[in-house]
PDB file of N, CA and C in Angstrom:
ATOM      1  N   UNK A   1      52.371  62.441  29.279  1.00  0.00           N
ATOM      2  CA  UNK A   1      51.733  61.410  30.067  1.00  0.00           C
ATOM      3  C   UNK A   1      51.861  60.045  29.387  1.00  0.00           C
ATOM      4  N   UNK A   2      52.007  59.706  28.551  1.00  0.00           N
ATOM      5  CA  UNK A   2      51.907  58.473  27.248  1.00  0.00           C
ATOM      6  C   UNK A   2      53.451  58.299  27.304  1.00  0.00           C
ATOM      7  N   UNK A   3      54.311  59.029  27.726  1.00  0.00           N
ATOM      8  CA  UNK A   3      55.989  59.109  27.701  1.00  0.00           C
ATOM      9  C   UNK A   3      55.954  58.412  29.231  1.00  0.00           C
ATOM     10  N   UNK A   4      55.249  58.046  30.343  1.00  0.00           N
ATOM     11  CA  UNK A   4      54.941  57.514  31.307  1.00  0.00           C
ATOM     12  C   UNK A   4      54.350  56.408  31.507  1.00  0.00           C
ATOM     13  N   UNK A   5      53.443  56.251  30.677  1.00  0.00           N
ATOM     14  CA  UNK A   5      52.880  54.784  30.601  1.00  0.00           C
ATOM     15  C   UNK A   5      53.551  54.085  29.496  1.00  0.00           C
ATOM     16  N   UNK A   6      54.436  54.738  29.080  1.00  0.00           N
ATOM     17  CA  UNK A   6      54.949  53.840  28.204  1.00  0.00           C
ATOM     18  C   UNK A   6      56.428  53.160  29.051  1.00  0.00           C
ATOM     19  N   UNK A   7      57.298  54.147  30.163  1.00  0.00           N
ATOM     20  CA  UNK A   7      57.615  53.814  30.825  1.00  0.00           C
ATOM     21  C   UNK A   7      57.221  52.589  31.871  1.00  0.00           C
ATOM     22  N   UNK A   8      56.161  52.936  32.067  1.00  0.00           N
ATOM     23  CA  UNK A   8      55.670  51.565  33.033  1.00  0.00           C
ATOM     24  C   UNK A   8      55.379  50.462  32.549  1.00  0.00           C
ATOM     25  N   UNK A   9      54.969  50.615  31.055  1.00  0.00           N
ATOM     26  CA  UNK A   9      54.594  49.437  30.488  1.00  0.00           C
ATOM     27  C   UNK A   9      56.097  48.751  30.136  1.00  0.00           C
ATOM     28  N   UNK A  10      57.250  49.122  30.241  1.00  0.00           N
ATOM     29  CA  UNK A  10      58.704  48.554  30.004  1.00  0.00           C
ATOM     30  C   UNK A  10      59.008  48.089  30.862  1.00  0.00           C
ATOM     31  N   UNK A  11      58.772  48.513  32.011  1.00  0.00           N
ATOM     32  CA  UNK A  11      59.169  48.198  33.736  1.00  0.00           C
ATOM     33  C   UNK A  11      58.192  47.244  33.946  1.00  0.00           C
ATOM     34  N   UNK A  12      57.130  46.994  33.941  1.00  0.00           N
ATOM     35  CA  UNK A  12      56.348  45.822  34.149  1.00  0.00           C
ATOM     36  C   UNK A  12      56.662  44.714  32.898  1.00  0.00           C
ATOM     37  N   UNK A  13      57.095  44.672  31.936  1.00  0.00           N
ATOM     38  CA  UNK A  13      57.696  44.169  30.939  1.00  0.00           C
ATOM     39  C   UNK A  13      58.616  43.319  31.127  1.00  0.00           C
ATOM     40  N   UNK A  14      59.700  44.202  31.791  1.00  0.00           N
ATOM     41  CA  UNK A  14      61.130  43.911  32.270  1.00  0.00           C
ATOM     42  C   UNK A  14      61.227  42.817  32.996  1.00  0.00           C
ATOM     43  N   UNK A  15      60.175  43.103  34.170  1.00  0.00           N
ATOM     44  CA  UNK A  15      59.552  42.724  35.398  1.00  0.00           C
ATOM     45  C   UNK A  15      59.238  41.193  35.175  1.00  0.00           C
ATOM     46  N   UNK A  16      58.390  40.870  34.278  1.00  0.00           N
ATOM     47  CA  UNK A  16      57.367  39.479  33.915  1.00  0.00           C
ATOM     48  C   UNK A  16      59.188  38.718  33.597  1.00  0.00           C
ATOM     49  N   UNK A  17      59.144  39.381  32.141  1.00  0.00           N
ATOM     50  CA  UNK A  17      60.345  38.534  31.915  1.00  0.00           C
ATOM     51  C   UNK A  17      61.542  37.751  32.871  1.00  0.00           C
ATOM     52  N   UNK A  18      61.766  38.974  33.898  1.00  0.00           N
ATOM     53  CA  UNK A  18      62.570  38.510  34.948  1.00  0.00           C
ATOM     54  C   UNK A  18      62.179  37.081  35.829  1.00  0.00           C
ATOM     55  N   UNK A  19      60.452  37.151  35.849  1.00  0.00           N
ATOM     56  CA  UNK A  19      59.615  36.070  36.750  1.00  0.00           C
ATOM     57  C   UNK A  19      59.669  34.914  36.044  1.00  0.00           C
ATOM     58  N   UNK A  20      59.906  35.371  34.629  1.00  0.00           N
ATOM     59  CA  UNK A  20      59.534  34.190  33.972  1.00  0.00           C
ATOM     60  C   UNK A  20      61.075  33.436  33.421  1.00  0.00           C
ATOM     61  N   UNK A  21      62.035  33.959  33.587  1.00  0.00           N
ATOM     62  CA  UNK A  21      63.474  33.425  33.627  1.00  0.00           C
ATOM     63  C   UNK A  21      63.483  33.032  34.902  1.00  0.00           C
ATOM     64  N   UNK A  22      63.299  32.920  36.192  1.00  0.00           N
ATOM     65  CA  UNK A  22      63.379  32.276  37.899  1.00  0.00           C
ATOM     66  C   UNK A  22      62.631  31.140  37.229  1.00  0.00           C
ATOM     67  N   UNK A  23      61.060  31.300  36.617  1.00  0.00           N
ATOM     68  CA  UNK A  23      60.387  29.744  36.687  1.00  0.00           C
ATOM     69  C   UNK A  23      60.871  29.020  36.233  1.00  0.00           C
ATOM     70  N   UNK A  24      61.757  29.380  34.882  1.00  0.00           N
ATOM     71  CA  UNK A  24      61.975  28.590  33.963  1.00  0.00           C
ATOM     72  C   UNK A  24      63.458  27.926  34.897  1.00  0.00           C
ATOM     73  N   UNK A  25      64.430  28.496  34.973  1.00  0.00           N
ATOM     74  CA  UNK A  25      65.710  28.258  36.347  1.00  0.00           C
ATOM     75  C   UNK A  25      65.514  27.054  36.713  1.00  0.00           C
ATOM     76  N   UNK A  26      63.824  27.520  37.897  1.00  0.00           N
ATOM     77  CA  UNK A  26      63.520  26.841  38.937  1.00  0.00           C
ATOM     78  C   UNK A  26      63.048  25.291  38.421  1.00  0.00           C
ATOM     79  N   UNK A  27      62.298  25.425  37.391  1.00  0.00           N
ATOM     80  CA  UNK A  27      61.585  24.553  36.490  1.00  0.00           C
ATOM     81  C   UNK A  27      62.898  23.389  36.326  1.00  0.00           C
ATOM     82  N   UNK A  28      63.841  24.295  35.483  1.00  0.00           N
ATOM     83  CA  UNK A  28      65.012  23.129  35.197  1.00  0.00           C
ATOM     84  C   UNK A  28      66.187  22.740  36.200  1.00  0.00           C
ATOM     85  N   UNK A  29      66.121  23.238  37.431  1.00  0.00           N
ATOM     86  CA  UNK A  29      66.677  22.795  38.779  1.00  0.00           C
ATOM     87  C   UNK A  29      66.005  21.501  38.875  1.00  0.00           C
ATOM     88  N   UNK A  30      64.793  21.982  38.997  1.00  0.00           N
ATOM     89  CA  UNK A  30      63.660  20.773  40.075  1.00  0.00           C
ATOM     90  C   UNK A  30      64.222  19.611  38.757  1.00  0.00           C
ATOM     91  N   UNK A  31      63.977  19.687  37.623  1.00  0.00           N
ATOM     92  CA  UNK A  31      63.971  18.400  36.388  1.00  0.00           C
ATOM     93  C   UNK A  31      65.477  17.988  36.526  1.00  0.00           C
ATOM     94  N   UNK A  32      66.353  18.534  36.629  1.00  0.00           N
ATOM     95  CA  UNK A  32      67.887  18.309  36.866  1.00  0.00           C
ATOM     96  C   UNK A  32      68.179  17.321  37.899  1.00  0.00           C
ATOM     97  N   UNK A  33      67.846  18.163  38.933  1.00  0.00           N
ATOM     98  CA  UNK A  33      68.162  17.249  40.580  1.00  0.00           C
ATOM     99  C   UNK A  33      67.118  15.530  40.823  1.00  0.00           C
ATOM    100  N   UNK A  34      66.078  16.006  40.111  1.00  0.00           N
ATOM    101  CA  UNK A  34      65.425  14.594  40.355  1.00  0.00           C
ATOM    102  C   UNK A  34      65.930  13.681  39.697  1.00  0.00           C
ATOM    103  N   UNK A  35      66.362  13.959  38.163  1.00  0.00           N
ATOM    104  CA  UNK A  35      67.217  13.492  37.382  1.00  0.00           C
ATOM    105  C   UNK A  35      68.688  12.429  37.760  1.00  0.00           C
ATOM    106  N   UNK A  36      69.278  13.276  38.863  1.00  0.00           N
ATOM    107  CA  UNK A  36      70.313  13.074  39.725  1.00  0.00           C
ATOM    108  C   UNK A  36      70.267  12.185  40.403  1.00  0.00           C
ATOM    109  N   UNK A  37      68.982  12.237  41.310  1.00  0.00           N
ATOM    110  CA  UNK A  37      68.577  11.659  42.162  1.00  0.00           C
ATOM    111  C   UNK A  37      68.372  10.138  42.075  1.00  0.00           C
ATOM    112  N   UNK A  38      67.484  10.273  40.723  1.00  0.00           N
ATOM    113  CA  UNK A  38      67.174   8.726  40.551  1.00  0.00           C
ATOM    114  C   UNK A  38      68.275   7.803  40.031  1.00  0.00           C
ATOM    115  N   UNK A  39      69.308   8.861  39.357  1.00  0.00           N
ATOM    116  CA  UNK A  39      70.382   7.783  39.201  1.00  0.00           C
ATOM    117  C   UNK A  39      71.269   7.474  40.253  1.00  0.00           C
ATOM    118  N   UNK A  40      71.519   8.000  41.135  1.00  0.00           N
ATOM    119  CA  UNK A  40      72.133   8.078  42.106  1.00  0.00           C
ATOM    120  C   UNK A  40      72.103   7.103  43.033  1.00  0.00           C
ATOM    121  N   UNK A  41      70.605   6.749  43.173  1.00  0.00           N
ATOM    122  CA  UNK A  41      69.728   5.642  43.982  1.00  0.00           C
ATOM    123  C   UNK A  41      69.646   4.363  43.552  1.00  0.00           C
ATOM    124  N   UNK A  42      69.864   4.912  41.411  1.00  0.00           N
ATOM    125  CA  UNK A  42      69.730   2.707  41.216  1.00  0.00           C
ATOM    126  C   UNK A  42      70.700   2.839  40.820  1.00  0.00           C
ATOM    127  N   UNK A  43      72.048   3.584  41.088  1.00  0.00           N
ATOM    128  CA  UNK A  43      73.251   3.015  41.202  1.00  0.00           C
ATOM    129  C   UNK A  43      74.050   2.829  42.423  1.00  0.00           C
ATOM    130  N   UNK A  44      73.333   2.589  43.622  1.00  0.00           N
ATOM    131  CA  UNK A  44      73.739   1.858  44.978  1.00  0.00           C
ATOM    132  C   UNK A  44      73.460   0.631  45.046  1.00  0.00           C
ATOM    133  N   UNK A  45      74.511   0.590  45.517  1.00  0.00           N
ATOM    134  CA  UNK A  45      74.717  -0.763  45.819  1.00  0.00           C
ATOM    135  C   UNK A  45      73.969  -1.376  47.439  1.00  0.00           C
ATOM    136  N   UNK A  46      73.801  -2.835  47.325  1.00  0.00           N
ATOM    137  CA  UNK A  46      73.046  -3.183  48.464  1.00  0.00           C
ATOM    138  C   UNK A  46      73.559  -2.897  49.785  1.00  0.00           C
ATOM    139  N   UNK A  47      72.524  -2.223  50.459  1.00  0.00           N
ATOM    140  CA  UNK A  47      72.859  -2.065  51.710  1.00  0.00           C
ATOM    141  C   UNK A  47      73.429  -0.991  51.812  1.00  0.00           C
ATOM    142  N   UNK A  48      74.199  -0.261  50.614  1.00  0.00           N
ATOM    143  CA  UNK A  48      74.875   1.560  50.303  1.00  0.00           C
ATOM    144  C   UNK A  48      73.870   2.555  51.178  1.00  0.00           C
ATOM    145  N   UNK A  49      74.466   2.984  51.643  1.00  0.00           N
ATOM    146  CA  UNK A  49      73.160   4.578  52.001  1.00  0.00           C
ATOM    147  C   UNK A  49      73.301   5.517  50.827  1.00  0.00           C
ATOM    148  N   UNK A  50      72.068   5.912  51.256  1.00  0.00           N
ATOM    149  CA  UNK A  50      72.011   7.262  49.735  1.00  0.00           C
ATOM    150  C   UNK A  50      72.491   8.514  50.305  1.00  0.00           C
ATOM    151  N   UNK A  51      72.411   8.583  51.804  1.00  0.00           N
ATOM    152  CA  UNK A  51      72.403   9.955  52.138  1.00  0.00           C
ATOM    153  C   UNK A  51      74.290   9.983  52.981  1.00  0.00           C
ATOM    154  N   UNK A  52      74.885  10.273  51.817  1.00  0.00           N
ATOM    155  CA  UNK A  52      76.387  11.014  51.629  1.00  0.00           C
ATOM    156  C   UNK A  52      76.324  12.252  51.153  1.00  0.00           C
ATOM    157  N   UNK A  53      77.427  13.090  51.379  1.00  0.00           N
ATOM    158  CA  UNK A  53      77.871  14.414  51.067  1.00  0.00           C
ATOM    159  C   UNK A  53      77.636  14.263  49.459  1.00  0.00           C
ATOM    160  N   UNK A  54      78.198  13.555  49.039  1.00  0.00           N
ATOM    161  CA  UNK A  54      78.655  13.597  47.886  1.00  0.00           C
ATOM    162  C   UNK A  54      77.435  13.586  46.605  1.00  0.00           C
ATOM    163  N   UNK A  55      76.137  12.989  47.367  1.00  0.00           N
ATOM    164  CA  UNK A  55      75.393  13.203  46.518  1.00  0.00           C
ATOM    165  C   UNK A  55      74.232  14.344  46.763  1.00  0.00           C
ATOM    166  N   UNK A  56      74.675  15.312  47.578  1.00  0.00           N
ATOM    167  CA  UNK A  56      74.049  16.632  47.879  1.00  0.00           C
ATOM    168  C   UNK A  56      74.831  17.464  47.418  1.00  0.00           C
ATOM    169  N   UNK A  57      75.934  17.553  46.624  1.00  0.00           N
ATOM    170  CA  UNK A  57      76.580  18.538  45.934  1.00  0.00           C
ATOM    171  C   UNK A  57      76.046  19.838  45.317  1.00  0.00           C
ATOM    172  N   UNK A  58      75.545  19.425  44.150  1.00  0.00           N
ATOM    173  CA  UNK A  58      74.376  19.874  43.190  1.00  0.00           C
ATOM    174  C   UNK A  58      73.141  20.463  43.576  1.00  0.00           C
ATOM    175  N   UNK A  59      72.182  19.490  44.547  1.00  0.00           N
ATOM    176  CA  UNK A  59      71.369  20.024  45.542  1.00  0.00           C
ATOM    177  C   UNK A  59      71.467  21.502  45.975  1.00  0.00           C
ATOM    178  N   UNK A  60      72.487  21.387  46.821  1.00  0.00           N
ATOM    179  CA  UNK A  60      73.334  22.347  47.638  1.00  0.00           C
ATOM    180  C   UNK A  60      73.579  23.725  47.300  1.00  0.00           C
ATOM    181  N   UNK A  61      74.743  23.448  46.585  1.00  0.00           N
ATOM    182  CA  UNK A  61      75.110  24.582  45.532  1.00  0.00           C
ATOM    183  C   UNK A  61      74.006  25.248  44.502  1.00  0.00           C
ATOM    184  N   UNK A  62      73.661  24.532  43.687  1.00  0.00           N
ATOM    185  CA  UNK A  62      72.691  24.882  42.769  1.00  0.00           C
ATOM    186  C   UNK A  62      71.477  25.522  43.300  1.00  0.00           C
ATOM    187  N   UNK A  63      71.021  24.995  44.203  1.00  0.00           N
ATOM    188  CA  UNK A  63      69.627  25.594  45.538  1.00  0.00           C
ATOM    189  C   UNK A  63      70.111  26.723  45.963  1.00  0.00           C
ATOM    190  N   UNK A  64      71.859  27.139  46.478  1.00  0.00           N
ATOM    191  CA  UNK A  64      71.736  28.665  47.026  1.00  0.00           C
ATOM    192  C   UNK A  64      71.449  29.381  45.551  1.00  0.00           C
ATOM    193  N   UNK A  65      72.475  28.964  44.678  1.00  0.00           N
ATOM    194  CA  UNK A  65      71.945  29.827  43.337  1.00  0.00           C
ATOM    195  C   UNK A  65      70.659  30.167  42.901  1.00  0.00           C
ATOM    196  N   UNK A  66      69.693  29.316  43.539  1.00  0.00           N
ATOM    197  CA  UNK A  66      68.552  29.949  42.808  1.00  0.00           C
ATOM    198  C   UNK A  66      67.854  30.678  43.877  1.00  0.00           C
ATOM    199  N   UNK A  67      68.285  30.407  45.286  1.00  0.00           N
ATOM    200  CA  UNK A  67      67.639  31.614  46.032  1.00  0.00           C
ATOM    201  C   UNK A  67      68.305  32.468  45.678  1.00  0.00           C
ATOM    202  N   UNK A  68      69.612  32.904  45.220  1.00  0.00           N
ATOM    203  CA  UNK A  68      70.051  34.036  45.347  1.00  0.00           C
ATOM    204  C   UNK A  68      68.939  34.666  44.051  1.00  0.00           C
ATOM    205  N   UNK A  69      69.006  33.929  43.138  1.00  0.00           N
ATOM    206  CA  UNK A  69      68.094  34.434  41.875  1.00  0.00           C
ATOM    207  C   UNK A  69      66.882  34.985  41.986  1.00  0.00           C
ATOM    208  N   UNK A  70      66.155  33.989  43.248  1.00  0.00           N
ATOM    209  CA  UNK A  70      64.669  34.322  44.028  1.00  0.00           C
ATOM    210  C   UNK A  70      65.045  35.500  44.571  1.00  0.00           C
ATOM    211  N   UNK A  71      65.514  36.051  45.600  1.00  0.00           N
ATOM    212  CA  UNK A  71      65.960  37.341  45.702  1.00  0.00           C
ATOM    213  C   UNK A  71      66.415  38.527  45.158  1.00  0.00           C
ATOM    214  N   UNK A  72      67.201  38.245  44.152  1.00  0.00           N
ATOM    215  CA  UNK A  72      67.072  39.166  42.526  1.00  0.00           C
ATOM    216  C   UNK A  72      66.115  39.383  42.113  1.00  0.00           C
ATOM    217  N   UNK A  73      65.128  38.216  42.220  1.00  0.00           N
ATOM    218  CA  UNK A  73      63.716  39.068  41.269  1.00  0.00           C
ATOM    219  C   UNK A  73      62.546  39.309  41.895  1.00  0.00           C
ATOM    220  N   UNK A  74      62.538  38.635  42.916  1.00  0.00           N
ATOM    221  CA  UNK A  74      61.550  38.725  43.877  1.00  0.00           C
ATOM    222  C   UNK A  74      62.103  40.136  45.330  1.00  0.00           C
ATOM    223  N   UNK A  75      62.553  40.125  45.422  1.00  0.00           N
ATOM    224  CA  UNK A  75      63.682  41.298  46.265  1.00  0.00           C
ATOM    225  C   UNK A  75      63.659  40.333  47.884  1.00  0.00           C
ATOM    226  N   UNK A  76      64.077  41.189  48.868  1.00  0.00           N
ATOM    227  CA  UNK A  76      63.598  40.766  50.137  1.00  0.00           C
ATOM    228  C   UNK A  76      62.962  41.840  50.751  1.00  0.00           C
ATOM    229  N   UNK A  77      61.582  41.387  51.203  1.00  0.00           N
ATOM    230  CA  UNK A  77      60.811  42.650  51.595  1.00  0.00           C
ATOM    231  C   UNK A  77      61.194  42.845  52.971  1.00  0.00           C
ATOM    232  N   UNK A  78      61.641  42.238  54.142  1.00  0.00           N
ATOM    233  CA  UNK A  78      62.078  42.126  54.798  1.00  0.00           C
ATOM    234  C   UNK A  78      63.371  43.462  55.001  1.00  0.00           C
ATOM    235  N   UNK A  79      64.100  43.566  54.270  1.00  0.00           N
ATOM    236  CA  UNK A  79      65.312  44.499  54.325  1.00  0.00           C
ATOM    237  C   UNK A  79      65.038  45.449  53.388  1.00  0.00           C
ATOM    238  N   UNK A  80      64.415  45.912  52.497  1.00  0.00           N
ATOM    239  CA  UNK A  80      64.168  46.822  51.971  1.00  0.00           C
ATOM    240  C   UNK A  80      62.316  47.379  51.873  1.00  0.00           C
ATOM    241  N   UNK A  81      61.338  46.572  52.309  1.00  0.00           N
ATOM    242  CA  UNK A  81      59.883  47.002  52.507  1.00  0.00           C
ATOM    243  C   UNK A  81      59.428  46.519  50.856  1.00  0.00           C
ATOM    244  N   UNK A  82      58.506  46.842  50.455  1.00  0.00           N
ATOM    245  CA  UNK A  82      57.713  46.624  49.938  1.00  0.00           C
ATOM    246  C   UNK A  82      57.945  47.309  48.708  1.00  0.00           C
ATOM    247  N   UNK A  83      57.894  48.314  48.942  1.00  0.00           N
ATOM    248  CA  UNK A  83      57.802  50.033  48.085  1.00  0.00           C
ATOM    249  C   UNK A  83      59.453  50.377  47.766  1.00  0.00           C
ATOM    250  N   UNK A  84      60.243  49.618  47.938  1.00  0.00           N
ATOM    251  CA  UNK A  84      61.322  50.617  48.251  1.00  0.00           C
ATOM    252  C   UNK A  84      62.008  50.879  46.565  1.00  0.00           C
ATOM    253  N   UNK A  85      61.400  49.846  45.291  1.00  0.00           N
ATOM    254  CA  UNK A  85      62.288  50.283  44.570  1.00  0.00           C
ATOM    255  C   UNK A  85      61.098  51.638  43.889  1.00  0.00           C
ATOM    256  N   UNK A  86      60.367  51.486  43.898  1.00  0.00           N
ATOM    257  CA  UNK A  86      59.347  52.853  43.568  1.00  0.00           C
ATOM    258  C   UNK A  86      59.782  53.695  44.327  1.00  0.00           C
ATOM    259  N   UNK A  87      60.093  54.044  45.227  1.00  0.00           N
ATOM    260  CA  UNK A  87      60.623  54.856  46.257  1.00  0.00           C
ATOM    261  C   UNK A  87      61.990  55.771  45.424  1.00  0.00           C
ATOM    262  N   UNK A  88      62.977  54.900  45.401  1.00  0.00           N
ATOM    263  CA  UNK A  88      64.272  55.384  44.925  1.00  0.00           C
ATOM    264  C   UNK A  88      64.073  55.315  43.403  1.00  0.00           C
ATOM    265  N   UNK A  89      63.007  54.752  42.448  1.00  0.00           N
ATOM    266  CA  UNK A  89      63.057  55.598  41.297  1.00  0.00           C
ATOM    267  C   UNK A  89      62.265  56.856  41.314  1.00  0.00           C
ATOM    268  N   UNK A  90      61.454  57.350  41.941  1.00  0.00           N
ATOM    269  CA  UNK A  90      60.847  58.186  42.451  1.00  0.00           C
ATOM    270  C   UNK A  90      61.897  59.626  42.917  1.00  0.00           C
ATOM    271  N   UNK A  91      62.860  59.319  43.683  1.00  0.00           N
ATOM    272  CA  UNK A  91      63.756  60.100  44.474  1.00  0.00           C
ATOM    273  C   UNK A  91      64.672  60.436  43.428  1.00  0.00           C
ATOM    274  N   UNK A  92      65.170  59.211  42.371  1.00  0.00           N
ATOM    275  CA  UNK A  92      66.440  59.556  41.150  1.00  0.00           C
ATOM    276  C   UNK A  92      65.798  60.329  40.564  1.00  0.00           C
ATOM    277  N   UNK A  93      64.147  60.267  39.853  1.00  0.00           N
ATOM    278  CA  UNK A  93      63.498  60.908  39.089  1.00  0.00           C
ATOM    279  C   UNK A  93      63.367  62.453  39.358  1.00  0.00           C
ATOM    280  N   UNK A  94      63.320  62.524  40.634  1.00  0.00           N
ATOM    281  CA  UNK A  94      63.072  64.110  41.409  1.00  0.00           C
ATOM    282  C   UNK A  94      64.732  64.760  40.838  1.00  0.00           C
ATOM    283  N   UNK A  95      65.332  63.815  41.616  1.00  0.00           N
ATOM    284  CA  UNK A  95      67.099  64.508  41.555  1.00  0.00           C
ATOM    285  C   UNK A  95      67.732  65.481  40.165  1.00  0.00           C
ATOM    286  N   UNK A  96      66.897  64.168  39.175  1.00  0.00           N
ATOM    287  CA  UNK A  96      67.568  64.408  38.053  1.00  0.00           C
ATOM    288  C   UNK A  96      66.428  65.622  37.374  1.00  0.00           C
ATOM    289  N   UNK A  97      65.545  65.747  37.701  1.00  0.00           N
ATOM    290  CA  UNK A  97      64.379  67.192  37.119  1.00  0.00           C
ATOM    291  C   UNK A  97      65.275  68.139  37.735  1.00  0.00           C
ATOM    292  N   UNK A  98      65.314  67.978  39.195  1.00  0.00           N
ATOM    293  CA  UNK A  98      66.094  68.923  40.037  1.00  0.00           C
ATOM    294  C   UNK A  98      67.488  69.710  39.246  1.00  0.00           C
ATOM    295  N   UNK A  99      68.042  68.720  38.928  1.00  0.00           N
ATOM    296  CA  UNK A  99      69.311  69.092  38.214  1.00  0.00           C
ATOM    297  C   UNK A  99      69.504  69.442  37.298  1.00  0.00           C
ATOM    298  N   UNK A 100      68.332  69.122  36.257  1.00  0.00           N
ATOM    299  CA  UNK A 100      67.758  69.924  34.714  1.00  0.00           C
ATOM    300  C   UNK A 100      67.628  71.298  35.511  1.00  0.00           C
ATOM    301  N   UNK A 101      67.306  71.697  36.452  1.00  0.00           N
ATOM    302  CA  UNK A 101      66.432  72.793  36.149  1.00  0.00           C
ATOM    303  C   UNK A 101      67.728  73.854  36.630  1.00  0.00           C
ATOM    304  N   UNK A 102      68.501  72.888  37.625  1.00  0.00           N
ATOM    305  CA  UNK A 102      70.001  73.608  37.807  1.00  0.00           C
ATOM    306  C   UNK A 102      70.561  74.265  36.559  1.00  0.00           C
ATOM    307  N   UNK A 103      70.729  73.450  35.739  1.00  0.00           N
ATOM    308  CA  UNK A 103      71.702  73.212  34.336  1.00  0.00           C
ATOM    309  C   UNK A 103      70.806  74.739  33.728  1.00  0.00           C
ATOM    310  N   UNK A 104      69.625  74.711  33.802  1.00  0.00           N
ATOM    311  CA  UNK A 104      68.572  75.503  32.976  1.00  0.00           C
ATOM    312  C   UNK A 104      69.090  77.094  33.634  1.00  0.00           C
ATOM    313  N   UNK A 105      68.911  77.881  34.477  1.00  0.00           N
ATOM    314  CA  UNK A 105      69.594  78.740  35.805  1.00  0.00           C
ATOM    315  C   UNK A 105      70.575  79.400  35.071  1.00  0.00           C
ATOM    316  N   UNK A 106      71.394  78.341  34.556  1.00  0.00           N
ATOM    317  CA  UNK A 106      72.947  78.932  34.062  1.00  0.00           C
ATOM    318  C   UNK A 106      72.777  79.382  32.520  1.00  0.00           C
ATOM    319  N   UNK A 107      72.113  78.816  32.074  1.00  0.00           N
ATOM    320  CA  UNK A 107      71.690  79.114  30.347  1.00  0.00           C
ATOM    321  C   UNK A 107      71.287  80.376  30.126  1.00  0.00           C
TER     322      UNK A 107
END
């Protein structure tokens, strides 16, 4: 039982760390792009518009990257539910007792 909570205590472990590499990501996106931003703006010229392609590059790109990251660690509950990775470690966990006990049969 202690061979189990010690398991969970790695997986919730794993878990934080993962949340806490997205904030930090997200943290230095947001400080990056504003960064961008403001130079971007007092280096126009009079009467320039700010809003070109060219200075949504970074924005852009860099923003799908970190949803994709938000979705890595956060999952989408939407397409897989709530439960689903407890679910399938649950199901590997069964498989693989299952298959010890195969292996055991033949011994």
């Amino acid at each position: 039982m202690e061979n189990r909570e010690a398991l969970k205590y790695e997986k919730a472990k794993r878990r934080v760390n993962k949340i806490r590499r997205f904030y930090k990501h997200l943290t230095i996106y947001t400080i990056v792009n504003l960064f961008i931003v403001v130079v971007n703006i007092s280096n126009l010229d009079q009467g320039e518009s700010y809003f070109e392609i060219q200075n949504f590059f970074t924005l852009i790109f860099w923003g799908i990257g970190v949803l994709i990251h938000a979705f890595m660690v956060f999952g989408f509950p939407y397409l897989f539910g709530n439960d689903w990775e407890e679910r399938k470690i649950q199901k590997y966990m069964e498989n693989d007792q299952e298959g010890y006990k195969k292996v055991q049969r033949w011994e």
